[in-house]
C-alpha atoms as a PDB file:
ATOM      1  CA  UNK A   1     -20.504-163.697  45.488  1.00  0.00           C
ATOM      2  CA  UNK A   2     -23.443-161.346  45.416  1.00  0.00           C
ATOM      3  CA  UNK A   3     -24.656-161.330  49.379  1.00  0.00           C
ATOM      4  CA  UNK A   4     -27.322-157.951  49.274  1.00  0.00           C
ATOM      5  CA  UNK A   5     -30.513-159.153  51.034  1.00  0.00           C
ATOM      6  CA  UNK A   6     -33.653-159.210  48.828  1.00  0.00           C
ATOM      7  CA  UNK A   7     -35.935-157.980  46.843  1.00  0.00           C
ATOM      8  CA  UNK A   8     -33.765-156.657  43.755  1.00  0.00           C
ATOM      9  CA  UNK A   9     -35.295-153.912  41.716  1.00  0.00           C
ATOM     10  CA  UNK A  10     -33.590-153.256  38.234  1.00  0.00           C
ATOM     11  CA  UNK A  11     -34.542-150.278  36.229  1.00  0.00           C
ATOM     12  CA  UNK A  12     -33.350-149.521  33.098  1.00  0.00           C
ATOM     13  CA  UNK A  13     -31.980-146.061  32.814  1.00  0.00           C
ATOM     14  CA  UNK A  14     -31.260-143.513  29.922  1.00  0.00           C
ATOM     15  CA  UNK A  15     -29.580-140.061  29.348  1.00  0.00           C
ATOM     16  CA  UNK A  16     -27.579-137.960  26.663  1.00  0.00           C
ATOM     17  CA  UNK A  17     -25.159-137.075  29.159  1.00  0.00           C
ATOM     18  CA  UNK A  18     -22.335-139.846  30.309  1.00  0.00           C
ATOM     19  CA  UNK A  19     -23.168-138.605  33.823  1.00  0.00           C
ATOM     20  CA  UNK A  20     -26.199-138.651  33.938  1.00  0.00           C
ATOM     21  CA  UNK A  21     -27.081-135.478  34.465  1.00  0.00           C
ATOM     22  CA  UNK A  22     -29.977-135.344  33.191  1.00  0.00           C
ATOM     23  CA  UNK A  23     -32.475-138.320  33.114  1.00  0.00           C
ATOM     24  CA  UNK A  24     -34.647-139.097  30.321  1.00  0.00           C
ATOM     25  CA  UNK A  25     -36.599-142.070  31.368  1.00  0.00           C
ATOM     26  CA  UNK A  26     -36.052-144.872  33.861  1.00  0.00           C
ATOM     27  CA  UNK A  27     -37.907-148.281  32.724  1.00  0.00           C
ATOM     28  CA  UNK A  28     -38.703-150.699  35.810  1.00  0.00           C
ATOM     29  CA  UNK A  29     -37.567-154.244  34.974  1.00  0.00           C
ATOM     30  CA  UNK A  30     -38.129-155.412  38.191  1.00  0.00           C
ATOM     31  CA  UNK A  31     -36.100-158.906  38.782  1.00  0.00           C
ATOM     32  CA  UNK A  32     -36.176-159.982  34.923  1.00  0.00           C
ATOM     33  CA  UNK A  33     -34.058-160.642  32.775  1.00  0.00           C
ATOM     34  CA  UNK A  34     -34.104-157.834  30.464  1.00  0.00           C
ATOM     35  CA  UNK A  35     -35.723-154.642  29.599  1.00  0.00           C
ATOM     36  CA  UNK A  36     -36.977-152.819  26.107  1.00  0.00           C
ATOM     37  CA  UNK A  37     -37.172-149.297  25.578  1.00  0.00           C
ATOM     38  CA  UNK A  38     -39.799-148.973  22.956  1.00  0.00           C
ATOM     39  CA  UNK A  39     -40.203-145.351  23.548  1.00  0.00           C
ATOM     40  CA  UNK A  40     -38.290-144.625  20.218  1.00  0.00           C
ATOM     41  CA  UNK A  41     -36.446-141.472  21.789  1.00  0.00           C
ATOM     42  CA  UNK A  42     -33.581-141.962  19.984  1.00  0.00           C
ATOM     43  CA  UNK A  43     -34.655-141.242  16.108  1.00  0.00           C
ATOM     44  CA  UNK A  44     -30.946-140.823  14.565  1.00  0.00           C
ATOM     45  CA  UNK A  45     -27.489-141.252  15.044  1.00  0.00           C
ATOM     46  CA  UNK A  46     -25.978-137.781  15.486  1.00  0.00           C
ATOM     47  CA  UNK A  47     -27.290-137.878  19.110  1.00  0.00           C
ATOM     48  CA  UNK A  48     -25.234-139.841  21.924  1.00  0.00           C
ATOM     49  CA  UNK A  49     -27.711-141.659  23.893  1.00  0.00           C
ATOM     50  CA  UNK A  50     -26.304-143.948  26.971  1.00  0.00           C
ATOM     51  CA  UNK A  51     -27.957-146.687  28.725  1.00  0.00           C
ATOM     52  CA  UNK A  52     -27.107-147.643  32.070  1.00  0.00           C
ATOM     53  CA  UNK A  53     -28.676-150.347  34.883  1.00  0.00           C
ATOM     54  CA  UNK A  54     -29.730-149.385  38.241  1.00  0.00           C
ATOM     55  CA  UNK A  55     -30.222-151.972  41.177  1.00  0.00           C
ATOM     56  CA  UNK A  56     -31.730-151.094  44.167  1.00  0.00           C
ATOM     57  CA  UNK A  57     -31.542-154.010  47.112  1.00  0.00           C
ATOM     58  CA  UNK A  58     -32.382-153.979  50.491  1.00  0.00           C
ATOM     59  CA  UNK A  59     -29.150-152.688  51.491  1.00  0.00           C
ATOM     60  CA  UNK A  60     -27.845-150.557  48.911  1.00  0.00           C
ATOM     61  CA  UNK A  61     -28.343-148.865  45.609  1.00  0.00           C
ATOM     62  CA  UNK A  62     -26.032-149.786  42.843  1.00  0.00           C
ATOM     63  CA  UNK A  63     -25.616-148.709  38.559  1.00  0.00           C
ATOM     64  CA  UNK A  64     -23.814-150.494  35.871  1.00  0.00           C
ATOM     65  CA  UNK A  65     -21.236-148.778  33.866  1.00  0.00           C
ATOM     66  CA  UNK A  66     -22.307-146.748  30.890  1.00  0.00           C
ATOM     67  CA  UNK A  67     -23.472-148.231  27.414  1.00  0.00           C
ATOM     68  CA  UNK A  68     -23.494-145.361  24.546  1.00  0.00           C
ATOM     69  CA  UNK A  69     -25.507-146.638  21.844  1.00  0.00           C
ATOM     70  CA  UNK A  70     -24.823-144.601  18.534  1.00  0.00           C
ATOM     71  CA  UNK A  71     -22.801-141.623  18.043  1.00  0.00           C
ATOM     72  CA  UNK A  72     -21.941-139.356  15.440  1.00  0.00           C
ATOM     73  CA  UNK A  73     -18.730-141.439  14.735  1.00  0.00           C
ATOM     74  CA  UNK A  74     -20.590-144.310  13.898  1.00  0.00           C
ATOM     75  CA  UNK A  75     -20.637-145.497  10.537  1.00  0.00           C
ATOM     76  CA  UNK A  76     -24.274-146.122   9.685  1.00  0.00           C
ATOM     77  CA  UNK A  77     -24.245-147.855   6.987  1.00  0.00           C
ATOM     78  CA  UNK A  78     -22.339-151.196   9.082  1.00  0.00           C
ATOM     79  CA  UNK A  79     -25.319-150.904  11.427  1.00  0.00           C
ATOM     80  CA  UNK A  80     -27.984-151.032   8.043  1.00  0.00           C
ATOM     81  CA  UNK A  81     -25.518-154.179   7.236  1.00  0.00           C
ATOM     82  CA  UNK A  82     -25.749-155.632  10.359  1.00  0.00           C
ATOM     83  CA  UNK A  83     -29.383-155.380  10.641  1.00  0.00           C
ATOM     84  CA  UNK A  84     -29.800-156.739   7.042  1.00  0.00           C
ATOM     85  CA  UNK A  85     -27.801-160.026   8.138  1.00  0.00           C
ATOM     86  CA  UNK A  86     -30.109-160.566  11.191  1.00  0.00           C
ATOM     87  CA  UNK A  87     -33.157-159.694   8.930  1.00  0.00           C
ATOM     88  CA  UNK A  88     -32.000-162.726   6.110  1.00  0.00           C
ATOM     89  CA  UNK A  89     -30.722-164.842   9.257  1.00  0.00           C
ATOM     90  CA  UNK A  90     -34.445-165.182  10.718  1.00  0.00           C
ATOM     91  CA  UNK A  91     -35.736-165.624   7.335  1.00  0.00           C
ATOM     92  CA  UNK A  92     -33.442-168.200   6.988  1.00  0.00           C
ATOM     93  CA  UNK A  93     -35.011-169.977  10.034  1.00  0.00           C
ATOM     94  CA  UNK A  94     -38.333-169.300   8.983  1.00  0.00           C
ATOM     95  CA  UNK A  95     -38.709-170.277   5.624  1.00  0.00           C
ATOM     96  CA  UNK A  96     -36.130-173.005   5.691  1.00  0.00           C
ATOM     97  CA  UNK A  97     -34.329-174.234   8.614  1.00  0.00           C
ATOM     98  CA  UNK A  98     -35.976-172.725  11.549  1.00  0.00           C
ATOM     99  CA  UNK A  99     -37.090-174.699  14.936  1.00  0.00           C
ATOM    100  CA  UNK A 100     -39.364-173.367  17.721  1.00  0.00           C
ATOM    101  CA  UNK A 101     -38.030-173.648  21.005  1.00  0.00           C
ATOM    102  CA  UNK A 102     -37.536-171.959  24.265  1.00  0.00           C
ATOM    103  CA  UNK A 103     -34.382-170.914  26.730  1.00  0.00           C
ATOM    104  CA  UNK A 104     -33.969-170.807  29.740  1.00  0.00           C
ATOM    105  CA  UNK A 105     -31.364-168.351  30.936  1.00  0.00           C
ATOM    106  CA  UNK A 106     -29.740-169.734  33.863  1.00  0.00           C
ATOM    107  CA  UNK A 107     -29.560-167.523  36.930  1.00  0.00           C
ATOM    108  CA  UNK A 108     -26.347-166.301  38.206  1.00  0.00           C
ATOM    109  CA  UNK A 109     -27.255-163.869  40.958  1.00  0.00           C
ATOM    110  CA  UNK A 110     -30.327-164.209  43.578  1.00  0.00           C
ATOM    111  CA  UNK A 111     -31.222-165.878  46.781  1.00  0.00           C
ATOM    112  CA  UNK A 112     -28.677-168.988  47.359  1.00  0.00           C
ATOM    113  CA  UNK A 113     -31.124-171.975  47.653  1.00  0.00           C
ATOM    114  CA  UNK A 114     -29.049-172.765  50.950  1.00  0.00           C
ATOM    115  CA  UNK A 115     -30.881-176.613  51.739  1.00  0.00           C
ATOM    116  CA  UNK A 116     -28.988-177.733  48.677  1.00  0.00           C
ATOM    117  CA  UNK A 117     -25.717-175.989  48.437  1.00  0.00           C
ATOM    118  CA  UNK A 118     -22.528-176.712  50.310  1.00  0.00           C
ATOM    119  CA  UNK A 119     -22.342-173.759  52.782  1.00  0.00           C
ATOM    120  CA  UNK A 120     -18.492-173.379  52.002  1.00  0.00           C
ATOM    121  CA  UNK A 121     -18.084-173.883  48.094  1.00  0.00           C
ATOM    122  CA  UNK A 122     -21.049-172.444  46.935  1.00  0.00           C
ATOM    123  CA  UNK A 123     -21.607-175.777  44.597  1.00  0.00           C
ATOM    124  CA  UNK A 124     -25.097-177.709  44.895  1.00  0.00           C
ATOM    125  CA  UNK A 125     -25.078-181.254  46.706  1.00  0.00           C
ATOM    126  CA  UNK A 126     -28.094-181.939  45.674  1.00  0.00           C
ATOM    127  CA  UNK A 127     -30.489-182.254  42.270  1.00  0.00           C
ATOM    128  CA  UNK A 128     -33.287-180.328  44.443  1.00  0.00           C
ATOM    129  CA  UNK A 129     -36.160-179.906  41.727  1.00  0.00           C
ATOM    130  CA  UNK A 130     -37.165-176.751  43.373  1.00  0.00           C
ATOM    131  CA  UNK A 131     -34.001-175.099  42.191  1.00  0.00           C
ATOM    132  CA  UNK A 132     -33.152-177.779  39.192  1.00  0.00           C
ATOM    133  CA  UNK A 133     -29.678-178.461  40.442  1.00  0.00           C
ATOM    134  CA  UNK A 134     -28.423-174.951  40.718  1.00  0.00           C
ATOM    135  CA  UNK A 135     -27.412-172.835  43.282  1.00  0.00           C
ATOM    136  CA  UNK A 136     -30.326-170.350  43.062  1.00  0.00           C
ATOM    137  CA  UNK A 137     -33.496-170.311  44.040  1.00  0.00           C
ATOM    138  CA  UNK A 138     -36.005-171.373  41.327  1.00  0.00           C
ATOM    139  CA  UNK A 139     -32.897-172.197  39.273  1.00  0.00           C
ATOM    140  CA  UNK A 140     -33.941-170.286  35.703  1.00  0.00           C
ATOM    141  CA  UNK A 141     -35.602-167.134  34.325  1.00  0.00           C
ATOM    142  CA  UNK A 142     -38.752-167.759  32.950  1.00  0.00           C
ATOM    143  CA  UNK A 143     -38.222-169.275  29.874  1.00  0.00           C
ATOM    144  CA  UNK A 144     -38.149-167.249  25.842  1.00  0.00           C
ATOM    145  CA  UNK A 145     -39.383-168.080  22.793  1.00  0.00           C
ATOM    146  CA  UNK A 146     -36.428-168.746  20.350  1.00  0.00           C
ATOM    147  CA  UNK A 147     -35.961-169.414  16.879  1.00  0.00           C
ATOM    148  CA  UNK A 148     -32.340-171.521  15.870  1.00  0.00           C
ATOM    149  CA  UNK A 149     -31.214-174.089  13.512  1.00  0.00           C
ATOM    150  CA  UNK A 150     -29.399-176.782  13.739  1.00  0.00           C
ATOM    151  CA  UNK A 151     -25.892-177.298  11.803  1.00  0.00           C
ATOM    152  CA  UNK A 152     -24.489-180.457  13.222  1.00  0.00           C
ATOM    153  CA  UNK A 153     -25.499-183.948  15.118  1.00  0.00           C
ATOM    154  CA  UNK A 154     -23.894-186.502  16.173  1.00  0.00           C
ATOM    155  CA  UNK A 155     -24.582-189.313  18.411  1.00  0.00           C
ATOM    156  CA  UNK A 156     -22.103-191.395  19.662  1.00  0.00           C
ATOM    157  CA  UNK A 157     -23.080-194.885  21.118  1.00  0.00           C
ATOM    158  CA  UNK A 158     -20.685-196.878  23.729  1.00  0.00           C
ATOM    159  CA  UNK A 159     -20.541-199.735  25.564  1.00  0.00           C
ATOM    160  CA  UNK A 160     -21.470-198.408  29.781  1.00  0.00           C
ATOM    161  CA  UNK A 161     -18.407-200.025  32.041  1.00  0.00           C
ATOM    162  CA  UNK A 162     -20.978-201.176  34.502  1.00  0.00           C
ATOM    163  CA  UNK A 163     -22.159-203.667  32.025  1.00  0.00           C
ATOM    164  CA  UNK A 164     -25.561-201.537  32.128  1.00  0.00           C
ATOM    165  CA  UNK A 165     -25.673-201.451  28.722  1.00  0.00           C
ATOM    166  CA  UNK A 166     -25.143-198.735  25.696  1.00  0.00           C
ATOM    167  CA  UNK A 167     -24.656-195.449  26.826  1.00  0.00           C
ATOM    168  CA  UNK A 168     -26.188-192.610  24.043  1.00  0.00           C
ATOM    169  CA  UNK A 169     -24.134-189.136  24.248  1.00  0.00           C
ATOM    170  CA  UNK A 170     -25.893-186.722  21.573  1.00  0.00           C
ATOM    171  CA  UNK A 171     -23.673-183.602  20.514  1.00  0.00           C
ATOM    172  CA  UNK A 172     -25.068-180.822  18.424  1.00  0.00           C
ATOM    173  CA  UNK A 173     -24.292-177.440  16.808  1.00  0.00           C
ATOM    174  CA  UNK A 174     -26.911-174.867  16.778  1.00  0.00           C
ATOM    175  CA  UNK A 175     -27.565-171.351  15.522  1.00  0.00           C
ATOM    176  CA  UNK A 176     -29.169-168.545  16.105  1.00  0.00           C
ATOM    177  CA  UNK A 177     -29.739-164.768  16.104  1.00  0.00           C
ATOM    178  CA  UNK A 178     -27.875-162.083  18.793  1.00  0.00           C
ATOM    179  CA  UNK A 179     -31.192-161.692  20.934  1.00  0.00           C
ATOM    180  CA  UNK A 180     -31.490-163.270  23.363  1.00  0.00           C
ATOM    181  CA  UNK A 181     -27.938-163.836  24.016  1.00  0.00           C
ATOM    182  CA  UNK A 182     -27.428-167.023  25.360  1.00  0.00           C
ATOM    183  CA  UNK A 183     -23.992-168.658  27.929  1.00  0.00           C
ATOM    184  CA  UNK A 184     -23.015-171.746  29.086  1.00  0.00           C
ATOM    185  CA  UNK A 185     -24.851-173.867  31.131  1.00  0.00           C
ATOM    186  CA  UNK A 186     -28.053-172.316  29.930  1.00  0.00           C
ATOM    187  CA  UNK A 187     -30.904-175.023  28.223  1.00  0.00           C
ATOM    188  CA  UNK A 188     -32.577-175.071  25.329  1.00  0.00           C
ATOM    189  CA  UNK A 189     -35.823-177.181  25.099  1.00  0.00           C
ATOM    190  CA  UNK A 190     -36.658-178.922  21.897  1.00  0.00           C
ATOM    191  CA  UNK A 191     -40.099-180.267  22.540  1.00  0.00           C
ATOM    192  CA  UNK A 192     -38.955-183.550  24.104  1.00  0.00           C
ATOM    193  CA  UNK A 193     -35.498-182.933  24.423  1.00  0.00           C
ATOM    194  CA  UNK A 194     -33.407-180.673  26.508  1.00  0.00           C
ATOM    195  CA  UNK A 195     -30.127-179.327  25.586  1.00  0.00           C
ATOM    196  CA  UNK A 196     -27.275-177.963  27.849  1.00  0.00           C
ATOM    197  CA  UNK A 197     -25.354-175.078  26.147  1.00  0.00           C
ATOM    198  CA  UNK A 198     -21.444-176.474  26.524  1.00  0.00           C
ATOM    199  CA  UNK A 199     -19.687-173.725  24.107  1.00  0.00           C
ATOM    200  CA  UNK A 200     -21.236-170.028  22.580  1.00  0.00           C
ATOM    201  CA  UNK A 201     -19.267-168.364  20.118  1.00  0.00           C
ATOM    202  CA  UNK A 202     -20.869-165.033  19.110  1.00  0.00           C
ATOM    203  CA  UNK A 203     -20.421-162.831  16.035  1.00  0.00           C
ATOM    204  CA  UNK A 204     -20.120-158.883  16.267  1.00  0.00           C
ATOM    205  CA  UNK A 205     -20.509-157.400  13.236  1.00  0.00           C
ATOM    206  CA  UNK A 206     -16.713-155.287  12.694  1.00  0.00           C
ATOM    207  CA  UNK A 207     -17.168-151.669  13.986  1.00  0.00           C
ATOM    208  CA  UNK A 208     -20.206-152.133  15.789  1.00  0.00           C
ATOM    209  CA  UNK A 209     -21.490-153.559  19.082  1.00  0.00           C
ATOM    210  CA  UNK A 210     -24.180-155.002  17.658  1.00  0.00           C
ATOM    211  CA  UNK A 211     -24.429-159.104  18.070  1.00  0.00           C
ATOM    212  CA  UNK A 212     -25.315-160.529  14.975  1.00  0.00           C
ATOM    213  CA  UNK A 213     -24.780-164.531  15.466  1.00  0.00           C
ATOM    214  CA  UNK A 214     -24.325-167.248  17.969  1.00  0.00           C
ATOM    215  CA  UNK A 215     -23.104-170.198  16.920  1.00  0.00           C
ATOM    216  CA  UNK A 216     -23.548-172.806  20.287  1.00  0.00           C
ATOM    217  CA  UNK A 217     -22.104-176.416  20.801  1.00  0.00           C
ATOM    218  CA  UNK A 218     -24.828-178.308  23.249  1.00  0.00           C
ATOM    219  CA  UNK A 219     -25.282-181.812  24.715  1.00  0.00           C
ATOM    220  CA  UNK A 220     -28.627-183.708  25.057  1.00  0.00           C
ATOM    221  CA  UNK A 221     -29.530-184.273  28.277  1.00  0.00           C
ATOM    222  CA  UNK A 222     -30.408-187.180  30.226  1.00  0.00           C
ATOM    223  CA  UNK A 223     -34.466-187.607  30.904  1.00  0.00           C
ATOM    224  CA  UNK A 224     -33.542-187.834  34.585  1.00  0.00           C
ATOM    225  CA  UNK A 225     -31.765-184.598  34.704  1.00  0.00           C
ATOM    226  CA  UNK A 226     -33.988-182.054  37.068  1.00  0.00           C
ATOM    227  CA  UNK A 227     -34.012-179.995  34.455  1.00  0.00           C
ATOM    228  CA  UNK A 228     -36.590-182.120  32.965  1.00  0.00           C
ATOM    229  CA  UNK A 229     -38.883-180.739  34.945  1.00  0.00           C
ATOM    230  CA  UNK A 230     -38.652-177.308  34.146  1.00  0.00           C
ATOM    231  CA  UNK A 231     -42.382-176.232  32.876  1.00  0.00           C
ATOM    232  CA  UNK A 232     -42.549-174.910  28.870  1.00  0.00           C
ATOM    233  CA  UNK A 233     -45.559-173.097  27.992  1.00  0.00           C
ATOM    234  CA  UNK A 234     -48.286-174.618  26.127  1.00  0.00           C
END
């Protein structure tokens, strides 16, 4: 478990050299999520351009290891194909079979929202709205807009053992695009509805790194789940 005292500053880092020698730019991200670099530096694919992430804490400086994006081995032309299947994907969604929605990324680093976490297993006690029934403080990034689709639904009604009544389990299979990338146990919101991400199986296209599908299996959510009260914008 990640124990560095707060804040945490992450920069986004890039060079030509897998050393890093020589710095080109370093992008502040502060504590989000993720980073761009729209600076277009890299125009072709003869050049090897790395990426790396640096994380400074109150206690120590730290970097990720190296990402080369684009070399001259790569085939370009599986890139052009890749991005041409992402390109007809989101037209797909679009045109056709495309919902609006927004995801929350779950956090899995931060400041341990200690008043609602067992002390010695790390696991929350508690559905404290403040942290939505996670470990961390706050719970979830701020949340993205998303476009997916959705493949498969089914609902499945049973009889509750209490003598309650009929219990209502939904089950669906949704799609989308390799940005954002998405994991388990993040949620999807679906204007009323909430959706916990139970499987992701993603799709690289062969011979590159680049993430071209995400096919994701997801349950509905109860309404009294605290993550019901996570805010969407308006």
């Amino acid at each position: 478990m990640f124990k560095d005292y707060e804040p945490y500053e992450f920069s986004l880092q890039a060079s030509c050299t897998p050393k890093f020698t020589e710095l080109h730019f370093e992008l502040p991200a502060g504590d989000n999520l993720f980073a761009i670099d729209s600076t277009n530096f890299k125009q072709n694919l003869f050049d090897d351009f790395y990426y790396r992430v640096k994380l400074v804490t109150a206690d120590n400086t730290y970097y990720s290891q190296n990402l080369l994006f684009g070399s001259g081995s790569v085939d370009r032309h599986k890139y052009v194909m890749a991005s041409e299947i992402i390109r007809k994907e989101l037209l797909r969604y679009r045109k056709h079979t495309g919902f609006q929605g927004w995801l929350f990324k779950r956090k899995t680093s931060g400041k341990i929202a200690r008043d609602s976490v067992d002390e010695i297993s790390g696991v929350p006690i508690v559905d404290n709205t403040a942290n939505f029934g996670t470990e961390y403080e706050d719970g979830y990034y701020p949340p993205l807009s998303i476009m997916y689709s959705f493949e498969d639904n089914k609902i499945s009604r049973t009889q509750d053992q209490s003598g309650l009544g009929v219990t209502e389990t939904e089950q669906c299979s949704l799609r989308m695009v390799g940005f954002p990338s998405v994991n388990t146990q993040d949620i999807i919101v679906d204007g009323s509805r909430r959706y916990l991400l139970k499987d992701v199986q993603p799709v690289i296209f062969p011979g590159t790194s680049m993430l071209t599908i995400q096919t994701i299996q997801a349950q509905a959510l109860a309404i009294t789940d605290p993550v019901f009260q996570l805010e969407t914008p308006q």
